[in-house]
C-alpha atoms as a PDB file:
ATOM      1  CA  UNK A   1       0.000   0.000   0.000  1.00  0.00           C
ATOM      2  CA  UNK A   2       0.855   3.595  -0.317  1.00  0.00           C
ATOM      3  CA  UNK A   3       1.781   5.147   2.847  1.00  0.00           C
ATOM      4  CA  UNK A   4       4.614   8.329   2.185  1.00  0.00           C
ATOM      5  CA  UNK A   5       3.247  11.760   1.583  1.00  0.00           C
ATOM      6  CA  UNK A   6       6.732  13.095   1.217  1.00  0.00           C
ATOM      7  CA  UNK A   7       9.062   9.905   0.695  1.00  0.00           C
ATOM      8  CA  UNK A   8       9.281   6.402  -0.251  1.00  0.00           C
ATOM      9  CA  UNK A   9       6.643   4.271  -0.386  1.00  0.00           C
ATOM     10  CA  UNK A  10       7.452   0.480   0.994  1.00  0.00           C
ATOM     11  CA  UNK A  11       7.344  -2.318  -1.347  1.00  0.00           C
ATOM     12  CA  UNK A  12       7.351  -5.562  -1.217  1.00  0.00           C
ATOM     13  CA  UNK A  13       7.642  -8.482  -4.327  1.00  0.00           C
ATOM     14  CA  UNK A  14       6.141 -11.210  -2.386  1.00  0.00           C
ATOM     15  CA  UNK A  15       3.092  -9.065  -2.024  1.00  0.00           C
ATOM     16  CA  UNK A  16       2.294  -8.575  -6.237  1.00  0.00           C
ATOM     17  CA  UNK A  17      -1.555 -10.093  -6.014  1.00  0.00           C
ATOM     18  CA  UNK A  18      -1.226 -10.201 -10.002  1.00  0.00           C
ATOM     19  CA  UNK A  19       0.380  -8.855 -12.910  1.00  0.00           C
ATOM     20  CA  UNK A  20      -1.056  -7.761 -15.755  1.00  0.00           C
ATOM     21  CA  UNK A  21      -0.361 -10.003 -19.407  1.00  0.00           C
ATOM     22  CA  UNK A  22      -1.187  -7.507 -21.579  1.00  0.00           C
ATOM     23  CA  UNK A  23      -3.371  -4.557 -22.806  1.00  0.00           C
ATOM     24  CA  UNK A  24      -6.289  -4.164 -25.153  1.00  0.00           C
ATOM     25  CA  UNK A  25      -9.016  -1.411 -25.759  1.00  0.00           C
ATOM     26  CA  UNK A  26     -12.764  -2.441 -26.074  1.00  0.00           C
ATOM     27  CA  UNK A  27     -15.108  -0.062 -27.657  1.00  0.00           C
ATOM     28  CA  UNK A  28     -16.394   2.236 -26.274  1.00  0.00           C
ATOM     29  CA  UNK A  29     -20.531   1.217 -25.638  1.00  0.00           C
ATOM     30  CA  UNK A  30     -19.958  -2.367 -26.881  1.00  0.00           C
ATOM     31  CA  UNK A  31     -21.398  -4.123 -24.284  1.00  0.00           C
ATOM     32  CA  UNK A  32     -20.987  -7.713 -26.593  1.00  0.00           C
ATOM     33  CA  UNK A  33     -17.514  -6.997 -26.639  1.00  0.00           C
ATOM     34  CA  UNK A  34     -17.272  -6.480 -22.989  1.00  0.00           C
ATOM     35  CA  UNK A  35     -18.825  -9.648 -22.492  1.00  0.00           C
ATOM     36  CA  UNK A  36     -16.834 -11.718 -24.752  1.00  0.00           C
ATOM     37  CA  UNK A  37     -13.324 -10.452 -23.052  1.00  0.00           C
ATOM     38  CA  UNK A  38     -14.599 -11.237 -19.935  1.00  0.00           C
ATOM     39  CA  UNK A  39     -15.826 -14.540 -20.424  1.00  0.00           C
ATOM     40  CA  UNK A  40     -12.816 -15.374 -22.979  1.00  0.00           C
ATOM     41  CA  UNK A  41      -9.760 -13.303 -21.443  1.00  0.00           C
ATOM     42  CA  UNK A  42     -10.899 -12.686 -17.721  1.00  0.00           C
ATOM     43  CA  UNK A  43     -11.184  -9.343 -15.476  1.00  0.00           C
ATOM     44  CA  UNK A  44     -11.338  -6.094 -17.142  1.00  0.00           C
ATOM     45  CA  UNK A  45     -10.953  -3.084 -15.456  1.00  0.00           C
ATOM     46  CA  UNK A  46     -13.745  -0.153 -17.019  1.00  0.00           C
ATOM     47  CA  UNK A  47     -13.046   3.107 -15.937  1.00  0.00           C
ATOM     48  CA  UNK A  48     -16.415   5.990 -15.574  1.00  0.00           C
ATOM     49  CA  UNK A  49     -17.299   9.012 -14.111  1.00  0.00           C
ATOM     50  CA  UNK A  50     -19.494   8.873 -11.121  1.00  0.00           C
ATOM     51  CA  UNK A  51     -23.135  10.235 -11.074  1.00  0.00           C
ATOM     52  CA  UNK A  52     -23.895  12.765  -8.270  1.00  0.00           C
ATOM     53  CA  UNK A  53     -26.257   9.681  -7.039  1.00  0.00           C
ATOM     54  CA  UNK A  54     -23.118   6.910  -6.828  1.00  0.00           C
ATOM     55  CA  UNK A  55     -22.041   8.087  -3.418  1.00  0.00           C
ATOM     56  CA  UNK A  56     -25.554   6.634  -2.376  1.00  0.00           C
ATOM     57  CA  UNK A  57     -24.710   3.573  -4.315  1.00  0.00           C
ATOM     58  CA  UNK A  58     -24.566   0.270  -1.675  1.00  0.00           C
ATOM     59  CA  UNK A  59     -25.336  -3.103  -3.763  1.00  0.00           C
ATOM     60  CA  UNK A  60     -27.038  -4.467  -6.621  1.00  0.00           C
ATOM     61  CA  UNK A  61     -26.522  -3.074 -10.549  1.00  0.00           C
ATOM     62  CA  UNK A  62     -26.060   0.465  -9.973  1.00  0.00           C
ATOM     63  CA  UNK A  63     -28.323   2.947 -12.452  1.00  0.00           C
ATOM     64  CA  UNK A  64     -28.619   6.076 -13.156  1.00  0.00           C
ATOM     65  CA  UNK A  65     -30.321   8.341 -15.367  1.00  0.00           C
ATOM     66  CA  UNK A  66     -27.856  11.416 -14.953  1.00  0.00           C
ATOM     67  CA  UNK A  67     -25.815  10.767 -18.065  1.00  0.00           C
ATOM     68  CA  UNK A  68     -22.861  12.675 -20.459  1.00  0.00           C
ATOM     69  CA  UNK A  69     -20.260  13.158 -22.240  1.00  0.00           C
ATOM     70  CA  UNK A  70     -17.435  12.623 -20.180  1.00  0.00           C
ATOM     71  CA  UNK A  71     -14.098  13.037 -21.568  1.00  0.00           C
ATOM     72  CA  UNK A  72     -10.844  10.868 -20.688  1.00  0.00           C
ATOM     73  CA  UNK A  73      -9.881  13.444 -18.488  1.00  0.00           C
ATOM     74  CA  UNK A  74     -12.947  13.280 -16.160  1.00  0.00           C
ATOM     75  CA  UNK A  75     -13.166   9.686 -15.447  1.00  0.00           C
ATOM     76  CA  UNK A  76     -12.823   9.288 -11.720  1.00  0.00           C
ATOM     77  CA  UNK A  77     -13.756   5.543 -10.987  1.00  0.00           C
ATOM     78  CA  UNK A  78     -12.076   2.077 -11.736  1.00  0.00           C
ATOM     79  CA  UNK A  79     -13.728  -1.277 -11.160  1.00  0.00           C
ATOM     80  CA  UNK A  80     -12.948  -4.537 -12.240  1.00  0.00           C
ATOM     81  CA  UNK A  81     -15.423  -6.795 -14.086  1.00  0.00           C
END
């Protein structure tokens, strides 16, 4: 974990919980797409920008009907899938 504010952070080798194979872009709305790399090449991480409603967010599918335009810049959230 990341613990300095103005140093070094600690790390350790034996603690790597996975490394990462390699890279690929899925487009952008393709939902098939996102299904087949899941099922075919396991976890994805999806990157969005959070609603104003998220922070209420506590189980389930999340929806929302507050939607946009976001650009790379504004995505704030990571999950994995």
């Amino acid at each position: 974990p990341y613990e300095a504010v103005n140093g070094e952070c600690r790390f350790n080798n034996s603690m790597i919980g996975a490394k990462v194979k390699r890279v690929v872009n899925i487009t952008e709305y393709d939902e098939r797409e996102l299904q087949r790399f899941v099922g075919l090449e396991g976890p994805v991480t999806v990157a969005f920008v959070v609603a104003n409603d998220f922070r209420l967010y506590s189980n389930g599918v999340y929806s929302t009907n507050l939607c946009g335009s976001p650009s790379p810049k504004d995505l704030t959230h990571a999950v994995l899938i």
